[in-house]
PDB file of N, CA and C in Angstrom:
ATOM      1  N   UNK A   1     -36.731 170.194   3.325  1.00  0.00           N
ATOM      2  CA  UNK A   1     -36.926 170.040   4.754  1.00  0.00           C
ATOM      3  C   UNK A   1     -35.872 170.863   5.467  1.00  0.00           C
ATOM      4  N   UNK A   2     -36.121 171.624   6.483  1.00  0.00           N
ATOM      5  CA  UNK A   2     -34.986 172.588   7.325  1.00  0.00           C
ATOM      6  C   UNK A   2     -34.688 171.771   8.530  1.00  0.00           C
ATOM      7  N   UNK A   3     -33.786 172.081   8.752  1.00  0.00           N
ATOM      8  CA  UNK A   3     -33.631 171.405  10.239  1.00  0.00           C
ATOM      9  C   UNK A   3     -34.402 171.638  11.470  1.00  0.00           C
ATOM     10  N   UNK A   4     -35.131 172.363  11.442  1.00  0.00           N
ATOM     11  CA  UNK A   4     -36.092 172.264  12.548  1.00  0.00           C
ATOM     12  C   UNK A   4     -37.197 171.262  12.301  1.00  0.00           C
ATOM     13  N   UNK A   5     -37.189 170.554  11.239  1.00  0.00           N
ATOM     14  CA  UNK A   5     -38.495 169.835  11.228  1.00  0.00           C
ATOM     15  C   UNK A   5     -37.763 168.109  11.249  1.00  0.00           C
ATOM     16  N   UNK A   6     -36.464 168.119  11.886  1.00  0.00           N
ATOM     17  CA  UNK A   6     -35.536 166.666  11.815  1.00  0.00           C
ATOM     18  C   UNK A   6     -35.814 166.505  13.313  1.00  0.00           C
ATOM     19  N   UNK A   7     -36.465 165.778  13.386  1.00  0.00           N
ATOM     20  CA  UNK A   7     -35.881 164.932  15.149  1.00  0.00           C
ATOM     21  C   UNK A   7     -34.431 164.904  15.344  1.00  0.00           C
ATOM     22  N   UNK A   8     -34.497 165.220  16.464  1.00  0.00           N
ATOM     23  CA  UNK A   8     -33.042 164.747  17.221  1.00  0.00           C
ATOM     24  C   UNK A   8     -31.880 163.631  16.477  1.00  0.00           C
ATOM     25  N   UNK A   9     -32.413 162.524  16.655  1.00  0.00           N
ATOM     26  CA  UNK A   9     -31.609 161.358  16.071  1.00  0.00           C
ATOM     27  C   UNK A   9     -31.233 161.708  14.656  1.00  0.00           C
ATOM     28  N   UNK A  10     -32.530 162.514  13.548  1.00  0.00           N
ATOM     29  CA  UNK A  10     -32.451 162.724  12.709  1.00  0.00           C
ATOM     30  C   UNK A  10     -30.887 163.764  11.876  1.00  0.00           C
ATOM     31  N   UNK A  11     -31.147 164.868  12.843  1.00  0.00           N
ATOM     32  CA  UNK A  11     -30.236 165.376  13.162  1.00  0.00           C
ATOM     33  C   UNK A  11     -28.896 165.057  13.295  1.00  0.00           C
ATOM     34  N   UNK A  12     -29.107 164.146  14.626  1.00  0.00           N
ATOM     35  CA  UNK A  12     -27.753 163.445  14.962  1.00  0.00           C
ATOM     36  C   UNK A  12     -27.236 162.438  13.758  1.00  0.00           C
ATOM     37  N   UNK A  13     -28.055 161.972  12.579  1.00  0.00           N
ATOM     38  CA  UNK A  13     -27.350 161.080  11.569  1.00  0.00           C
ATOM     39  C   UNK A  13     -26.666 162.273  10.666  1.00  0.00           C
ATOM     40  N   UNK A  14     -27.366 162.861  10.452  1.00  0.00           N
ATOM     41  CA  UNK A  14     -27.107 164.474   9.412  1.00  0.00           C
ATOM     42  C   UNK A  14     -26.200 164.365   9.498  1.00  0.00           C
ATOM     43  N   UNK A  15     -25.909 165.155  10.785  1.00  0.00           N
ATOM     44  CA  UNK A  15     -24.848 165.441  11.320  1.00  0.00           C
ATOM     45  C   UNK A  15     -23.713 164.141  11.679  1.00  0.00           C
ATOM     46  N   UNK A  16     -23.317 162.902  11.704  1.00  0.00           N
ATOM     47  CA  UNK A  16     -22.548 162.306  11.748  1.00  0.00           C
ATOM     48  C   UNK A  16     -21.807 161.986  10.352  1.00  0.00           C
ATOM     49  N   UNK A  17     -22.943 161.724   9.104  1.00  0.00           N
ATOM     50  CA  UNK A  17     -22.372 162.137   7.933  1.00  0.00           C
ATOM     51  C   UNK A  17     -21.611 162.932   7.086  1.00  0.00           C
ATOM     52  N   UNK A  18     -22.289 163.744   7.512  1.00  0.00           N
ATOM     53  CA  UNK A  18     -21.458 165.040   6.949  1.00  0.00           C
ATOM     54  C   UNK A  18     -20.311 165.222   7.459  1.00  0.00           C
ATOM     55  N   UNK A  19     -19.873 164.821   9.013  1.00  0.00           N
ATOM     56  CA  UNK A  19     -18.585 165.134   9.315  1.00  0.00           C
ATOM     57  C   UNK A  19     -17.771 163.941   8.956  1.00  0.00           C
ATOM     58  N   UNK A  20     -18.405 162.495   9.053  1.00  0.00           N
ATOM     59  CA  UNK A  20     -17.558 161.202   9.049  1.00  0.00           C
ATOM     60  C   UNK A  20     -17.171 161.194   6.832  1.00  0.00           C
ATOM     61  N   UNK A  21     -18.108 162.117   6.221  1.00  0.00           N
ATOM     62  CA  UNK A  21     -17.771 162.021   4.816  1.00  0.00           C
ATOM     63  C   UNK A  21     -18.229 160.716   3.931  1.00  0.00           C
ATOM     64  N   UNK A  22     -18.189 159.491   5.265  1.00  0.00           N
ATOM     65  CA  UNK A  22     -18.516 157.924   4.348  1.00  0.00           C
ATOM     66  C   UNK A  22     -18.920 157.622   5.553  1.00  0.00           C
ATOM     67  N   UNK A  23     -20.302 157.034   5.800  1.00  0.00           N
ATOM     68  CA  UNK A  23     -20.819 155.961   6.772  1.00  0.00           C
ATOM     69  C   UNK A  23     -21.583 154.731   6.429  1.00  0.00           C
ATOM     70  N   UNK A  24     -21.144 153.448   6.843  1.00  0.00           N
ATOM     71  CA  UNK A  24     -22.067 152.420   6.049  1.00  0.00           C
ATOM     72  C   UNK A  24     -23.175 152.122   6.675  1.00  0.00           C
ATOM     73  N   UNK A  25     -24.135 152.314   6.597  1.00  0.00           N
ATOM     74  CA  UNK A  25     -25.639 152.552   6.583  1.00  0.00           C
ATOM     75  C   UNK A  25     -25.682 152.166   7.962  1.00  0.00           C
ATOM     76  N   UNK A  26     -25.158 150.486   7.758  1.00  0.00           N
ATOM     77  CA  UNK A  26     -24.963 149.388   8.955  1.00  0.00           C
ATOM     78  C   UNK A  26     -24.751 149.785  10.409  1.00  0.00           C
ATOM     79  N   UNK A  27     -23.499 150.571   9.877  1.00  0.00           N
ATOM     80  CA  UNK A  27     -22.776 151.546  11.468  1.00  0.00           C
ATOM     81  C   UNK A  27     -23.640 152.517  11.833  1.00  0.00           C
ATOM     82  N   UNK A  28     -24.423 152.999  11.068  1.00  0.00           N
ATOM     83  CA  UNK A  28     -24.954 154.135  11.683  1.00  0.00           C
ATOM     84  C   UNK A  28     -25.674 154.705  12.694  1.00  0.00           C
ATOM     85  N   UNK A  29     -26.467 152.938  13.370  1.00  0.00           N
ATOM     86  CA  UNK A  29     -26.912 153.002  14.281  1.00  0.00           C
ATOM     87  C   UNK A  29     -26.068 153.002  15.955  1.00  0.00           C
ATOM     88  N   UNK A  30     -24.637 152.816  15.374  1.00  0.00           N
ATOM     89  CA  UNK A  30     -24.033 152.462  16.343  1.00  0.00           C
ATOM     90  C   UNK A  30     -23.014 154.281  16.601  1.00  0.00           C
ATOM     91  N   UNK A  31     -23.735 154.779  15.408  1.00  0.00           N
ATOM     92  CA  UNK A  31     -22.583 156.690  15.981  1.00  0.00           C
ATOM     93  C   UNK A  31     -24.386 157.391  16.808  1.00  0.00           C
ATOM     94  N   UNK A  32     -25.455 157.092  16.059  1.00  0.00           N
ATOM     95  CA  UNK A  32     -26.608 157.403  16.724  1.00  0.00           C
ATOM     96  C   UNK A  32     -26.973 157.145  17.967  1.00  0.00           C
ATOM     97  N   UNK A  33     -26.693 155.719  18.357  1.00  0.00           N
ATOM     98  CA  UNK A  33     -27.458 154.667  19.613  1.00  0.00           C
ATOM     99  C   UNK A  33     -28.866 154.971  19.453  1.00  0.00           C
ATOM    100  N   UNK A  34     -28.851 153.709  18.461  1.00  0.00           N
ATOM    101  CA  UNK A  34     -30.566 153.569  17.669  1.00  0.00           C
ATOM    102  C   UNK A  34     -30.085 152.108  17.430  1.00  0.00           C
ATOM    103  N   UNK A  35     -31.481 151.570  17.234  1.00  0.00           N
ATOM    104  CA  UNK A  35     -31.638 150.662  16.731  1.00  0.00           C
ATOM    105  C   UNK A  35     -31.313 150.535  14.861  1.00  0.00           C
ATOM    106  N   UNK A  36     -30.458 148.826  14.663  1.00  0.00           N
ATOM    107  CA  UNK A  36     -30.545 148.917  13.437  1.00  0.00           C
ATOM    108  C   UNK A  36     -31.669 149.541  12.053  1.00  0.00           C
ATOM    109  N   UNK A  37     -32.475 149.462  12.899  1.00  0.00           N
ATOM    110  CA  UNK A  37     -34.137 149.360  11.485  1.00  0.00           C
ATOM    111  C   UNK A  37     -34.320 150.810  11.237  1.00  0.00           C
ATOM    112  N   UNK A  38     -34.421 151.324  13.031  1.00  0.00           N
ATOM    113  CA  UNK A  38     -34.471 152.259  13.320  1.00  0.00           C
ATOM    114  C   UNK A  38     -33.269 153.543  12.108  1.00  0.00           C
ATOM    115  N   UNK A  39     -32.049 153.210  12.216  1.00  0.00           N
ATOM    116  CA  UNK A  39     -31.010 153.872  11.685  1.00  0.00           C
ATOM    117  C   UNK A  39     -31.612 154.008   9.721  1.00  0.00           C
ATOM    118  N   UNK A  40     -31.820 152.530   9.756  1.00  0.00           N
ATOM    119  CA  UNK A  40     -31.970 152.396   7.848  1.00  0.00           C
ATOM    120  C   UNK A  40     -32.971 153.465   7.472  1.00  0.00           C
ATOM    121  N   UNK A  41     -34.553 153.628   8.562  1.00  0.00           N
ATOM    122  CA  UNK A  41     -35.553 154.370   8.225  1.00  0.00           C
ATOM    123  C   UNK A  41     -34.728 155.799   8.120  1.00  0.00           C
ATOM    124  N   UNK A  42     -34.173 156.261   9.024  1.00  0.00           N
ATOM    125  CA  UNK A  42     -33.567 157.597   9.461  1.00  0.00           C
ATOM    126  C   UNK A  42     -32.668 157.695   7.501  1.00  0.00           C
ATOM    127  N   UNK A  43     -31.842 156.651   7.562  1.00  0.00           N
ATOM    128  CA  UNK A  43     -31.194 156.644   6.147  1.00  0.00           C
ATOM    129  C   UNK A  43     -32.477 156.848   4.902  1.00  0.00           C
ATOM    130  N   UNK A  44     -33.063 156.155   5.084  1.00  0.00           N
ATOM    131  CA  UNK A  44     -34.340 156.673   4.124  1.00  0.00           C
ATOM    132  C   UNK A  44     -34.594 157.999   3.969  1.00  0.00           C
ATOM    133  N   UNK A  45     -35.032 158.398   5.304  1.00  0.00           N
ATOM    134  CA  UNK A  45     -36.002 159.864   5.167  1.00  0.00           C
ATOM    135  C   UNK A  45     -35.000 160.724   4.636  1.00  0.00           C
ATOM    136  N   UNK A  46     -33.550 160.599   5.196  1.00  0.00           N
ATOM    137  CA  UNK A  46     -32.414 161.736   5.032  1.00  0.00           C
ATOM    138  C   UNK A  46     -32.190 161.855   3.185  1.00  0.00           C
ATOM    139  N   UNK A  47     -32.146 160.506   2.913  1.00  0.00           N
ATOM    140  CA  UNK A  47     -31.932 160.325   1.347  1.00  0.00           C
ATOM    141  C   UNK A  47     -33.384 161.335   0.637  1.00  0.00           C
ATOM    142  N   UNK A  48     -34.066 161.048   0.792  1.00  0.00           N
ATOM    143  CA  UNK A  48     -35.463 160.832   0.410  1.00  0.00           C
ATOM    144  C   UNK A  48     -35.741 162.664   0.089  1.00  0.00           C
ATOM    145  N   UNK A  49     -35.287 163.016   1.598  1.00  0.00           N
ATOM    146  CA  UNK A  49     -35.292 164.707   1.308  1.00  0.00           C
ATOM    147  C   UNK A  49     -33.966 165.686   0.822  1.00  0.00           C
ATOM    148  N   UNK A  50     -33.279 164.384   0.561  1.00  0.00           N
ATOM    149  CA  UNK A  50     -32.059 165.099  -0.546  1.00  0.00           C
ATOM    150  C   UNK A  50     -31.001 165.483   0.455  1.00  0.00           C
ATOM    151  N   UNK A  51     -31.164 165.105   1.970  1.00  0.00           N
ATOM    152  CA  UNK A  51     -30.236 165.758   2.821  1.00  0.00           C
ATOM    153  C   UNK A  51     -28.677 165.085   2.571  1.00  0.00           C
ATOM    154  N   UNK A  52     -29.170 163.514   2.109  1.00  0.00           N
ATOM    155  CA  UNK A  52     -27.602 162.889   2.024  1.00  0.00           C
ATOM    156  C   UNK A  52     -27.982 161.842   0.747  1.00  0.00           C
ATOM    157  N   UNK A  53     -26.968 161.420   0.535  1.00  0.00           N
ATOM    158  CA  UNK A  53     -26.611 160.522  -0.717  1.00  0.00           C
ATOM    159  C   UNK A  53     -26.468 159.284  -0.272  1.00  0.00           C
ATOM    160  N   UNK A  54     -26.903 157.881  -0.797  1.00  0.00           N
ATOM    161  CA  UNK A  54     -26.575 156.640  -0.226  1.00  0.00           C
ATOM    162  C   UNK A  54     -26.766 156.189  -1.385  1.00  0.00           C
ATOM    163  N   UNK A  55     -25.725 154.738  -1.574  1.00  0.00           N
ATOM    164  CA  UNK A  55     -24.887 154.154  -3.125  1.00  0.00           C
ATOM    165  C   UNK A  55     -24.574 152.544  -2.404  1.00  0.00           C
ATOM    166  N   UNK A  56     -24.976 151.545  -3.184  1.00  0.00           N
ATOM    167  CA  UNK A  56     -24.595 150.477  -2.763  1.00  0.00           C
ATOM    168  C   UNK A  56     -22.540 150.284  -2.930  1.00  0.00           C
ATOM    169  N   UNK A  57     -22.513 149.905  -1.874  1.00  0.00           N
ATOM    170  CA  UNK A  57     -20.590 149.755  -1.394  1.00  0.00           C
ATOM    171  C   UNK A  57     -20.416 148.066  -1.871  1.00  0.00           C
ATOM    172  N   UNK A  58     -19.291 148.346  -1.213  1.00  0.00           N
ATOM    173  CA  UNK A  58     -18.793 146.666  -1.032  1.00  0.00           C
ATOM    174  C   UNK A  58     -19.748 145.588  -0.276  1.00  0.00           C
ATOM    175  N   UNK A  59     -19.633 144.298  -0.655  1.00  0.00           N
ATOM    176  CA  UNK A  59     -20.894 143.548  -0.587  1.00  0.00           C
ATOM    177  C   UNK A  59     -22.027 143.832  -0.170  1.00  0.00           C
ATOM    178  N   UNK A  60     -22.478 145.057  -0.824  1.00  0.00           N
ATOM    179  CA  UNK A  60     -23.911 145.138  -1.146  1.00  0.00           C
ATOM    180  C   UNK A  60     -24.212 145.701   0.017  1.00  0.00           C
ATOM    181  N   UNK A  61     -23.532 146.131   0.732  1.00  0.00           N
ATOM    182  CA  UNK A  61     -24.032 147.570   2.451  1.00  0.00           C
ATOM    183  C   UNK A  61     -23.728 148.595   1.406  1.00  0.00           C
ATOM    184  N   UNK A  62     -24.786 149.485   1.678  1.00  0.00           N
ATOM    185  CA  UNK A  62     -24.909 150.865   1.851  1.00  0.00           C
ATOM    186  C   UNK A  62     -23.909 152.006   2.245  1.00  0.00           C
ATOM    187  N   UNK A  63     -23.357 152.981   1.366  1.00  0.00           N
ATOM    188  CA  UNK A  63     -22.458 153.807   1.904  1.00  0.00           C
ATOM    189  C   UNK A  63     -23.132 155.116   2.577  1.00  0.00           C
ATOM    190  N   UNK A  64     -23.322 155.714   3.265  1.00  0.00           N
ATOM    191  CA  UNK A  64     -23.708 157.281   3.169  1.00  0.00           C
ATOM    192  C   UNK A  64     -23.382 158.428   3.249  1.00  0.00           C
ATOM    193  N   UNK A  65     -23.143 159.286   2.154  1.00  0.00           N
ATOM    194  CA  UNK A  65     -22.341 160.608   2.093  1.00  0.00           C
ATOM    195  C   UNK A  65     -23.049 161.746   1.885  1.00  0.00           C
ATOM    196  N   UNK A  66     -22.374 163.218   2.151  1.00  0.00           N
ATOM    197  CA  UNK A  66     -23.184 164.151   2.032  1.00  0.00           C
ATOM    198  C   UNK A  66     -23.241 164.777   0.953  1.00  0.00           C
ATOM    199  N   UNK A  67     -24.735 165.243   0.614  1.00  0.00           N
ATOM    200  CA  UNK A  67     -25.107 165.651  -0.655  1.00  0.00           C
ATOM    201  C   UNK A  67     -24.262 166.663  -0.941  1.00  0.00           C
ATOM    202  N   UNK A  68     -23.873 167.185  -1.904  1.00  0.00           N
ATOM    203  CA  UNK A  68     -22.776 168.391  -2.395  1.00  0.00           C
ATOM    204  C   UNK A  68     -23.788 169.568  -2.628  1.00  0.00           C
ATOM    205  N   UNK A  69     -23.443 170.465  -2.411  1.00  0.00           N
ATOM    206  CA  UNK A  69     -24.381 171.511  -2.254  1.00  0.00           C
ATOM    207  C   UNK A  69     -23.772 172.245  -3.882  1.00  0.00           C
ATOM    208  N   UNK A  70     -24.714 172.343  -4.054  1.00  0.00           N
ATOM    209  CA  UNK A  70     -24.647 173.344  -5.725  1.00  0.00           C
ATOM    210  C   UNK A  70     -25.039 174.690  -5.806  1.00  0.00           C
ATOM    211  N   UNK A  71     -23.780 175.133  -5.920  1.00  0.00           N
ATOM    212  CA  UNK A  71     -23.479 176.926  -5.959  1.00  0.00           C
ATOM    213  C   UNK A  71     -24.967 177.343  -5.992  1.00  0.00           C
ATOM    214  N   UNK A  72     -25.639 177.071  -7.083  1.00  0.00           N
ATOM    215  CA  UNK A  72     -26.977 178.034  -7.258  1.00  0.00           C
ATOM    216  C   UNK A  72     -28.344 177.857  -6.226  1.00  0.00           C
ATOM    217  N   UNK A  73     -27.667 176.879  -5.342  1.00  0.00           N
ATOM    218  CA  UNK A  73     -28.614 176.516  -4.379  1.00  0.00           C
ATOM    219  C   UNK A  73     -29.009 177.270  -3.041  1.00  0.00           C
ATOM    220  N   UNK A  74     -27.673 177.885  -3.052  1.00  0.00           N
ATOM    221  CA  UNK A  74     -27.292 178.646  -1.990  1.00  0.00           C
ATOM    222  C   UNK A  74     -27.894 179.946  -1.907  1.00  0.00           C
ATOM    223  N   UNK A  75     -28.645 180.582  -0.703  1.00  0.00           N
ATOM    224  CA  UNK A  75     -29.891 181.649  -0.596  1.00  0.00           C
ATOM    225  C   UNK A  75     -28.683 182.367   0.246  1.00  0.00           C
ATOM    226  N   UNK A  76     -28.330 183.804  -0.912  1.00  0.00           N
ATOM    227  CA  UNK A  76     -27.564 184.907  -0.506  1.00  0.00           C
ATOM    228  C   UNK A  76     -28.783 185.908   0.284  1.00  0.00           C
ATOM    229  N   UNK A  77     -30.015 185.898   0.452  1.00  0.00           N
ATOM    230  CA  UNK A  77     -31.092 186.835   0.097  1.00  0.00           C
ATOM    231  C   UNK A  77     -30.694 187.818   1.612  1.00  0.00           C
ATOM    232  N   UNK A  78     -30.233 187.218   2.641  1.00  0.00           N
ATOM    233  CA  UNK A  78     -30.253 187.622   4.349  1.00  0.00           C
ATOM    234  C   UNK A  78     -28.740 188.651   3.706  1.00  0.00           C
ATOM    235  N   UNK A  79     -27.772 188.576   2.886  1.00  0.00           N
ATOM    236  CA  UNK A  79     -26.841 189.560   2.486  1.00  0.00           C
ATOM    237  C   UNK A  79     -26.981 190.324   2.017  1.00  0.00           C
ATOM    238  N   UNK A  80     -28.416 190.521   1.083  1.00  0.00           N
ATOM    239  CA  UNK A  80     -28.288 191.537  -0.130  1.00  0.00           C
ATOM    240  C   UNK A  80     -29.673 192.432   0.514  1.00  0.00           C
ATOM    241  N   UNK A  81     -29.247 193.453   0.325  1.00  0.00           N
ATOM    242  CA  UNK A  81     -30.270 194.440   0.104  1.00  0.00           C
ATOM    243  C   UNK A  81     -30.040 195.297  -1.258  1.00  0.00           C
ATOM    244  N   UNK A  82     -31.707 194.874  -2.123  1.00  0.00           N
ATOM    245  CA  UNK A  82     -31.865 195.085  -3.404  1.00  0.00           C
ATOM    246  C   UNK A  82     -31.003 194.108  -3.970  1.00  0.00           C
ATOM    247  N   UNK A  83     -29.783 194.890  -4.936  1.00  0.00           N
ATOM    248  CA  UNK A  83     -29.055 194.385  -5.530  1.00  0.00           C
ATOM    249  C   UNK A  83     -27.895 194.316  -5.088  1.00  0.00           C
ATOM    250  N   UNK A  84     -27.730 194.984  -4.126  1.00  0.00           N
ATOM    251  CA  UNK A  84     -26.259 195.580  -3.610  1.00  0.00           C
ATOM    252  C   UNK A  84     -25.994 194.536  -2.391  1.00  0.00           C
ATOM    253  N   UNK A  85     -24.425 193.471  -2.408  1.00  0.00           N
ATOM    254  CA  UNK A  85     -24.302 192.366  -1.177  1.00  0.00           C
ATOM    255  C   UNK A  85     -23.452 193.227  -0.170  1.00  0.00           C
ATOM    256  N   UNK A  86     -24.131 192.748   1.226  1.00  0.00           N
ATOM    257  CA  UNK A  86     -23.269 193.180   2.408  1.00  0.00           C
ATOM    258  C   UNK A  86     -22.081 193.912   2.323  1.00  0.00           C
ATOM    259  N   UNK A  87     -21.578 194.992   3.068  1.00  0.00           N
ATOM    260  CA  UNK A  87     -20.261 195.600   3.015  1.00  0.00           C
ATOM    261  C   UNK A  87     -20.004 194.850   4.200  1.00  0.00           C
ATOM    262  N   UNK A  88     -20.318 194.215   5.142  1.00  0.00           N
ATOM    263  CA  UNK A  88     -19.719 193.478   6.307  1.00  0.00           C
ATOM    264  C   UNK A  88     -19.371 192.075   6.319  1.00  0.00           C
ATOM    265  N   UNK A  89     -19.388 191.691   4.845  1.00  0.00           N
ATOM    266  CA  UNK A  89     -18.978 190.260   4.560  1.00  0.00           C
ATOM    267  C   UNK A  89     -17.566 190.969   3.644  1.00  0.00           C
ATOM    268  N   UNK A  90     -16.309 190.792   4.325  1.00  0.00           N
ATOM    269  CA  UNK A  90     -15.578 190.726   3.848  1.00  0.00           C
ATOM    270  C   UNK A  90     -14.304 191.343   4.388  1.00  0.00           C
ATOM    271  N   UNK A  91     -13.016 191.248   3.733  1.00  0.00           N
ATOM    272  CA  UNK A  91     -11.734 191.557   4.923  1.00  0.00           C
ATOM    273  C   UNK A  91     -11.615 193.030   4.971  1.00  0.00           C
ATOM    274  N   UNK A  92     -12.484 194.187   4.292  1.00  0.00           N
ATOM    275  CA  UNK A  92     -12.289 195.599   4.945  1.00  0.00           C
ATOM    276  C   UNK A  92     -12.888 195.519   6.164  1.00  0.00           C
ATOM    277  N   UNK A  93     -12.241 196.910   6.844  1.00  0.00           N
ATOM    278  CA  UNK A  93     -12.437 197.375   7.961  1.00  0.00           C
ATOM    279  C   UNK A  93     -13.533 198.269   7.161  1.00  0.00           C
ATOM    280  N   UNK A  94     -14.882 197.807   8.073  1.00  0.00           N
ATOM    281  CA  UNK A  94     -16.181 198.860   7.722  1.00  0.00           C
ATOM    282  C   UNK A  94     -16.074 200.024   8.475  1.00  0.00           C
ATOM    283  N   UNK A  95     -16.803 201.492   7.546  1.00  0.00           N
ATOM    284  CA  UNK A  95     -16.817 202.396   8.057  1.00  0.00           C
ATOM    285  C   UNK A  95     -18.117 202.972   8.269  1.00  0.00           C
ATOM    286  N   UNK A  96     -18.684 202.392   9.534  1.00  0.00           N
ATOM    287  CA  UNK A  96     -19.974 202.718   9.753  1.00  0.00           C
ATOM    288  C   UNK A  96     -20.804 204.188   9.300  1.00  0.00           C
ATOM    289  N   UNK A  97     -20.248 204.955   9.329  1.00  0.00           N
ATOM    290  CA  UNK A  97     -20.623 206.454   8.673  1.00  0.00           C
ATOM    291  C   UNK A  97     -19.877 206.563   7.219  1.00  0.00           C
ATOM    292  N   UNK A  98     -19.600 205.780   6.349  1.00  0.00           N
ATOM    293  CA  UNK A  98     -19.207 205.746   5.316  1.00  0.00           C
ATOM    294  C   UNK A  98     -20.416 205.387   4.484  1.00  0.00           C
ATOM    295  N   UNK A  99     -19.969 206.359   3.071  1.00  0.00           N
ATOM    296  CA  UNK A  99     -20.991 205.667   2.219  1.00  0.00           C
ATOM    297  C   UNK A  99     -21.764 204.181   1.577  1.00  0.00           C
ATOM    298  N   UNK A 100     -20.576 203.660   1.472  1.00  0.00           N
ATOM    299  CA  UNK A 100     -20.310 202.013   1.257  1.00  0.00           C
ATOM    300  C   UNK A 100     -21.675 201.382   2.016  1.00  0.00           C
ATOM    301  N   UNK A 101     -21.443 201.475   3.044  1.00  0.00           N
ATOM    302  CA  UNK A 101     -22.814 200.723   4.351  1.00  0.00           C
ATOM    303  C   UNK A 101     -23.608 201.823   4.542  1.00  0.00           C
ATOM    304  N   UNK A 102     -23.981 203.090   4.518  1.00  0.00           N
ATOM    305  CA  UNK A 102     -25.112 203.441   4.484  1.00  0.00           C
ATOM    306  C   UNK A 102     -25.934 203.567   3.241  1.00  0.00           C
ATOM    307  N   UNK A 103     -25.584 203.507   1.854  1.00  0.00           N
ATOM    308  CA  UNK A 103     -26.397 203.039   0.760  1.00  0.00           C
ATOM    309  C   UNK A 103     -26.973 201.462   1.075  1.00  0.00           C
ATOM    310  N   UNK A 104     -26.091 200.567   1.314  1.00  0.00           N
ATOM    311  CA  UNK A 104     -26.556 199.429   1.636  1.00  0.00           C
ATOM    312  C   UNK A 104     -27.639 199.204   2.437  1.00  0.00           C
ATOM    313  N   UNK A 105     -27.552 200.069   3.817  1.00  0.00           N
ATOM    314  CA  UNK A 105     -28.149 200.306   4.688  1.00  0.00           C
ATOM    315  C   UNK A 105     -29.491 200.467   4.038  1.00  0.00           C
ATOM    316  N   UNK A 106     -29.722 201.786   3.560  1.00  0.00           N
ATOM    317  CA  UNK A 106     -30.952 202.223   2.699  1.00  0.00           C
ATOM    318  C   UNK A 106     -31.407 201.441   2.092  1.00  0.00           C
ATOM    319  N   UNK A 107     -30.715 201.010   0.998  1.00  0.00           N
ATOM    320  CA  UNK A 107     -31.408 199.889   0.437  1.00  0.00           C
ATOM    321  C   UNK A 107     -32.410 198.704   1.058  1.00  0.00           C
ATOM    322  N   UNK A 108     -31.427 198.267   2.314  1.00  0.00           N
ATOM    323  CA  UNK A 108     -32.275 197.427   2.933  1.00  0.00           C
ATOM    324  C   UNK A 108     -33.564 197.882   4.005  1.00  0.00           C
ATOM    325  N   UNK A 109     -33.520 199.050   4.056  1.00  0.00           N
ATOM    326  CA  UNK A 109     -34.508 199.860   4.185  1.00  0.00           C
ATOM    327  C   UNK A 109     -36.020 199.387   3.719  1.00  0.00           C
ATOM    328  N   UNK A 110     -35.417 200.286   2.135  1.00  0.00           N
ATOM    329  CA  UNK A 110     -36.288 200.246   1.148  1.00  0.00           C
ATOM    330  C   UNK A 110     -37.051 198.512   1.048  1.00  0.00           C
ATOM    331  N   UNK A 111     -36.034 197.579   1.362  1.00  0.00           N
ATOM    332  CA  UNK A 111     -36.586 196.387   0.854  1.00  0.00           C
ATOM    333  C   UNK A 111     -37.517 195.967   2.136  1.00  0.00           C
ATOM    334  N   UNK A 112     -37.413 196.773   3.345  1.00  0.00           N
ATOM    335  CA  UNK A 112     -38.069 195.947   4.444  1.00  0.00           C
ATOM    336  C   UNK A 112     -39.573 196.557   4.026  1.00  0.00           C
ATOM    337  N   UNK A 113     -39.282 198.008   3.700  1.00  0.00           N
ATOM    338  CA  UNK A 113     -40.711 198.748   3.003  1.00  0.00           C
ATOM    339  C   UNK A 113     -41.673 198.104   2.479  1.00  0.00           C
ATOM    340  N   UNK A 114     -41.284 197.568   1.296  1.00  0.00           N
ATOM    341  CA  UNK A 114     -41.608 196.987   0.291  1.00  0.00           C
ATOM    342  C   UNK A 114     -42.471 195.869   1.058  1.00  0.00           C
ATOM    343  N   UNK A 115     -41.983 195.363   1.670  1.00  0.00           N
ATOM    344  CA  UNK A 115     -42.663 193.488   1.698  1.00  0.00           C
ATOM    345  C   UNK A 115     -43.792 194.409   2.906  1.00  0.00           C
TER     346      UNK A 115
END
């Protein structure tokens, strides 16, 4: 699921998790301003599409944390043209008429060709 397809509130739990690191399910309606039932469903769907992690805590409430993102999960594809990654991701000073970024350049050329 991408974030354009999260409602607002949906969103707004995402996003309170991920920054708070630990939320108990319970509270959650109260960083949202939602209703309790309301918050647990939101905890559902978020779990459900892998956006966050939830683990029974101390007496039996709900913790909720954010899923850890796994290296190979991560879509370099908007950096690379072909095989070759961005010359503008990184601490050189680019030299726009340099070879470095205009092979790159080409490349991504070639790849817009292609599709």
């Amino acid at each position: 699921m991408t974030d354009y397809e999260l409602t607002d509130l949906e969103k707004k739990a995402l996003q309170t998790v991920n920054e708070e690191k630990e939320v108990y399910q319970n509270n959650l309606a109260d960083y949202i301003d939602c209703s309790s039932g309301h918050a647990s469903k939101i905890a559902r769907k978020l779990t459900d599409k892998k956006l966050i992690n939830r683990k029974k805590g101390d007496n039996n409430k709900y913790v909720l944390y954010p899923t850890k993102k796994d290296p190979k999960d991560l879509d370099f594809s908007l950096l690379m043209a072909g095989d070759m990654l961005s010359p503008l991701i990184g601490e050189d000073e680019i030299d726009i008429y340099g070879d470095r970024f205009t092979n790159w350049l080409m490349n991504l050329t070639r790849e817009q060709n292609k599709r």
